[in-house]
Protein backbone atom coordinates (compact mmCIF):
# COMPACT_ATOMS: atom_id res chain seq x y z
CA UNK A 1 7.53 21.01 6.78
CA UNK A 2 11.17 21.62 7.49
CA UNK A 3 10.48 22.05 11.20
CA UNK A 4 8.59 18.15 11.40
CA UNK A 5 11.59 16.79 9.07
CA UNK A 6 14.08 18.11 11.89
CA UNK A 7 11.99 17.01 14.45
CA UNK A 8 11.64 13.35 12.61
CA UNK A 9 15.41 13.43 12.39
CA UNK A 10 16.24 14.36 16.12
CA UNK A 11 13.64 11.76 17.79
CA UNK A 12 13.73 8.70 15.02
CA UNK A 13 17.07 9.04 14.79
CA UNK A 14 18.25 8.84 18.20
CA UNK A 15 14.97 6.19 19.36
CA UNK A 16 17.08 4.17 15.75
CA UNK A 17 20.17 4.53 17.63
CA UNK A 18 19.43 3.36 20.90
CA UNK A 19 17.06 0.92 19.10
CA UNK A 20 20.24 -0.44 16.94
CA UNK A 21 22.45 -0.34 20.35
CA UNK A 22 20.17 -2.29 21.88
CA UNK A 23 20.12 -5.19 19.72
CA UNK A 24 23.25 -5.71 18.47
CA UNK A 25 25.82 -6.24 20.76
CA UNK A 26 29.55 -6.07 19.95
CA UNK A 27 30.83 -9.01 18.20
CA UNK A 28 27.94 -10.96 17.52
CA UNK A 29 27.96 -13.54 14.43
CA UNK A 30 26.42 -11.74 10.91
CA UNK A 31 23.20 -12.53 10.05
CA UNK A 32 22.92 -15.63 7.95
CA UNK A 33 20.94 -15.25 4.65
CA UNK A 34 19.09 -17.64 2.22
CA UNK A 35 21.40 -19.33 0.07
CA UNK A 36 18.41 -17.95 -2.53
CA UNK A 37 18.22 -14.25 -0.98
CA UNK A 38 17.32 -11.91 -3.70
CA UNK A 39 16.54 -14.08 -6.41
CA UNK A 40 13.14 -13.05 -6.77
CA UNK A 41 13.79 -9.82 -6.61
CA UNK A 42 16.01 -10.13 -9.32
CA UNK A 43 13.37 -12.39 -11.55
CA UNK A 44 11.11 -9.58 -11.06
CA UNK A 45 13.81 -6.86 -11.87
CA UNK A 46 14.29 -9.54 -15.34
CA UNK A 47 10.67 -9.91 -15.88
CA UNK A 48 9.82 -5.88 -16.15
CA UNK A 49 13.39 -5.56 -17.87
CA UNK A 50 11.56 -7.92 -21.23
CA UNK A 51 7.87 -6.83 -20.59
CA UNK A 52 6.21 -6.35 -24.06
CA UNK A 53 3.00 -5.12 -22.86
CA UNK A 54 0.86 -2.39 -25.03
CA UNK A 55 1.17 0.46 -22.44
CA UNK A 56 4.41 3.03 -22.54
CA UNK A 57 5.11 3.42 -18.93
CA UNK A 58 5.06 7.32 -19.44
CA UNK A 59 1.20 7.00 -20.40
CA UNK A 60 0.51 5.20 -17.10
CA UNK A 61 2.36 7.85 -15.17
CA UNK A 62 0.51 10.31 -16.99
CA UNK A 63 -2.90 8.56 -16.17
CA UNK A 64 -2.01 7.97 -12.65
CA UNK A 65 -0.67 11.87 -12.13
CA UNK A 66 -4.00 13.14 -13.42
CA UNK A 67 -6.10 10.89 -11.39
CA UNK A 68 -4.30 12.13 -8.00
CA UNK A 69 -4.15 15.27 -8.41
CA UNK A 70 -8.34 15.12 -10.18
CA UNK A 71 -9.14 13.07 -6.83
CA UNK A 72 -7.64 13.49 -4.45
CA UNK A 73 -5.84 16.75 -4.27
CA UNK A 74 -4.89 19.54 -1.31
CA UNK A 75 -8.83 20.19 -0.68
CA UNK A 76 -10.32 16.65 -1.12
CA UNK A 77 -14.09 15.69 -1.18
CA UNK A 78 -15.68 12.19 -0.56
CA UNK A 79 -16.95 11.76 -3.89
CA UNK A 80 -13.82 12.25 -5.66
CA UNK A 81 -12.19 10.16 -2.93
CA UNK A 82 -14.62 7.15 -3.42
CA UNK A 83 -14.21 7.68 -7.57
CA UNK A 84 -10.42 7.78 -6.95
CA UNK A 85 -10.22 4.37 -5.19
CA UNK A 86 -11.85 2.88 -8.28
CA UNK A 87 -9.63 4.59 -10.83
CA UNK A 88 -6.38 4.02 -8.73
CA UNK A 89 -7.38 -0.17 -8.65
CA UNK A 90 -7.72 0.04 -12.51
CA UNK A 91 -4.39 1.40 -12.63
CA UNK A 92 -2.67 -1.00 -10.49
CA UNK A 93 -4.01 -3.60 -12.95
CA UNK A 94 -2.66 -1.79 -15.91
CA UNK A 95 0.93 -2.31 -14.44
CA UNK A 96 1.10 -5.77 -15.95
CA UNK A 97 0.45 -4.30 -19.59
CA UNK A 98 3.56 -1.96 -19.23
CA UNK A 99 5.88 -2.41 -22.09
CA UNK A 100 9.46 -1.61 -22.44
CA UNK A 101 12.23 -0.93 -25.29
CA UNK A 102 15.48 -1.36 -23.15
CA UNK A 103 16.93 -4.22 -22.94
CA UNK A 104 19.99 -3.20 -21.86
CA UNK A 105 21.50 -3.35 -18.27
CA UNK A 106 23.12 -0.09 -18.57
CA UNK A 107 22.08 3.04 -18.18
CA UNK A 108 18.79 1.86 -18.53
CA UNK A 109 16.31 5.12 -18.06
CA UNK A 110 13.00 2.61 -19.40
CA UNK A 111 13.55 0.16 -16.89
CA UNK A 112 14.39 2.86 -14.07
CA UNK A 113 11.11 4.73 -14.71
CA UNK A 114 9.46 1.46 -15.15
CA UNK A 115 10.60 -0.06 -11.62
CA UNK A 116 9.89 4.08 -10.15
CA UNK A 117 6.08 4.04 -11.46
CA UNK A 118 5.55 0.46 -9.61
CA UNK A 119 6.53 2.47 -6.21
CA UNK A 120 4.48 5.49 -7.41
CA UNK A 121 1.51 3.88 -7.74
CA UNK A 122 1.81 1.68 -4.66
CA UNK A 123 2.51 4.93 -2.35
CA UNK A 124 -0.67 6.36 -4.58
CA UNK A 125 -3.08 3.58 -3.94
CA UNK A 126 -2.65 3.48 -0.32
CA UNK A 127 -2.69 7.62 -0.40
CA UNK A 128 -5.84 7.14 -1.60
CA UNK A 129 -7.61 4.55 0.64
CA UNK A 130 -6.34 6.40 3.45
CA UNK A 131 -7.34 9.18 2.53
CA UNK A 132 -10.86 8.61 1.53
CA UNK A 133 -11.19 6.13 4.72
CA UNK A 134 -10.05 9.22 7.26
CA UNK A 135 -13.68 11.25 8.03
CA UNK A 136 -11.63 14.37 8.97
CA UNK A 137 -9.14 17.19 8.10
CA UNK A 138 -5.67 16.51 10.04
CA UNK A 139 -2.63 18.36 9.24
CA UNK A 140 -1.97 18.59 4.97
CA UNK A 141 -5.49 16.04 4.37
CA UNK A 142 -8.16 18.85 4.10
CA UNK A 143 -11.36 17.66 3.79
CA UNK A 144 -14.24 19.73 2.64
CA UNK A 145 -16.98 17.03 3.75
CA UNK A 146 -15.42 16.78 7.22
CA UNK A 147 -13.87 20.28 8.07
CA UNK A 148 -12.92 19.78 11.51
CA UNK A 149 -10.60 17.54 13.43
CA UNK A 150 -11.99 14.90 15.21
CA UNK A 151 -9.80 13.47 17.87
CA UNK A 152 -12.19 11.58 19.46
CA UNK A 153 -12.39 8.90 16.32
CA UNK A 154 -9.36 10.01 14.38
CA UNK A 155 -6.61 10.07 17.17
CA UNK A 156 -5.04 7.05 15.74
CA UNK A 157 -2.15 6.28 13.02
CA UNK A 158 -2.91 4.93 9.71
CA UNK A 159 -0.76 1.92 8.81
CA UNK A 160 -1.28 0.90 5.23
CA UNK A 161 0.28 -2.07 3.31
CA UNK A 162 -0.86 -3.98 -0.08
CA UNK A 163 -1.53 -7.80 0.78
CA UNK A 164 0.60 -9.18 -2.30
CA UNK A 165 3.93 -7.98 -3.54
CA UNK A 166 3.24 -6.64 -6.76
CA UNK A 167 1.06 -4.17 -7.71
CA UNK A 168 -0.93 -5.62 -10.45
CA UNK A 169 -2.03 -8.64 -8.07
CA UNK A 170 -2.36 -6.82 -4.73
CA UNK A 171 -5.56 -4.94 -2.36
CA UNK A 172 -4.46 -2.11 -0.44
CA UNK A 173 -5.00 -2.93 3.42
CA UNK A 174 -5.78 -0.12 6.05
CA UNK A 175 -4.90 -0.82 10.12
CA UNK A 176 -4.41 1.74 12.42
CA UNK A 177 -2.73 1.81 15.62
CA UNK A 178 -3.01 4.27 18.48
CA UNK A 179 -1.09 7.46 18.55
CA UNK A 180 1.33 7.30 21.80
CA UNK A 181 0.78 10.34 23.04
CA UNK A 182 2.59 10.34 26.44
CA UNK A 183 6.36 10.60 26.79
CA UNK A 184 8.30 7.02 27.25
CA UNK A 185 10.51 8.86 29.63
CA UNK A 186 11.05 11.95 32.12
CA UNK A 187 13.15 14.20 29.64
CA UNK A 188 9.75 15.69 28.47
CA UNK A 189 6.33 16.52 29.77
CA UNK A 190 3.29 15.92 28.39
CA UNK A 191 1.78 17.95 25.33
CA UNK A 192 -2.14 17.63 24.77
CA UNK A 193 -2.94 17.61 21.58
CA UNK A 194 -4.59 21.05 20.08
CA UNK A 195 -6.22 22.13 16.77
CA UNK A 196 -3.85 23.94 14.66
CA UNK A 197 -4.60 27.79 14.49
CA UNK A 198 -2.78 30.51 12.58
């Protein structure tokens, strides 16, 4: 894990760099923003802040901790993957019916863990999809249904999004896009990719 973080660091970093060097140039004008930029942000921030629904955000943390780590944990299955896609949509729904205490704008802990388990179960649902979508094991998703790697279908990146910007409303959408798996430049040769053996 540490060894991928460095290498993330090293290569997105400097491709960010160049990237960012690239595109803006010395003394070029700021970027002009909506006289309106953020405001919705802020209405949502508002809205959660005076939410009186039934459901203490700890309980749907709970509920959404069990149900990842019941379906879909280190050594995942395709039945508890297909259950888990059903369970994790019912929780995304159940965001709406959170209800807070807090009022307050400072130091705010309900609201904070409120705003956190939106994120948590966003990156959960689309853990999930992807997850029980991929037929394979790759790297950390072992799956006992598909043991082996399988390049040949599988050799491709999972991008995942939800189509609306709040969880309670939104789908989870899966695209994929094609692992680039020759160097952009001379500085390195080419790899092939190989199954991982200890």
């Amino acid at each position: 894990l540490g060894a991928n973080s460095l290498l993330d660091l090293v290569v997105f970093g400097r491709q960010a760099a160049d990237t960012t060097a690239e595109l803006v140039k010395p003394n070029s004008p700021p970027v002009t923003l909506p006289a309106n930029a953020g405001q919705a942000t802020i209405a949502r921030m508002d809205k959660i802040r005076h939410s009186k629904g039934s459901i203490p955000t700890a309980d749907l943390r709970r509920e959404l901790q069990v149900t990842m780590q019941k379906y879909a944990p280190v050594y995942r299955n395709a039945d508890d993957l297909a259950k888990g896609k059903d369970v994790v949509v019912q929780i995304m729904k159940k965001y709406k019916d959170v209800g807070i205490s807090d009022r307050s704008m400072v130091w705010n802990t309900d609201l904070i863990e409120t705003l956190e388990l939106e994120n948590l179960i966003n990156q959960a649902a689309q853990e999930m999809y992807a997850a029980e979508a991929r037929k394979e094991s790759r790297g950390a998703h072992a799956h006992e249904n598909f043991p082996d790697r399988d390049d040949t279908t599988w050799m491709k990146h999972t991008l995942s999004y939800l189509d609306k910007p709040y969880v309670e409303d939104a789908k989870v959408v899966l695209k994929y896009r094609a692992v680039i798996d020759q160097p952009l430049d001379k500085e390195m040769h080419h790899v092939p990719p190989a199954k991982r053996v200890y």
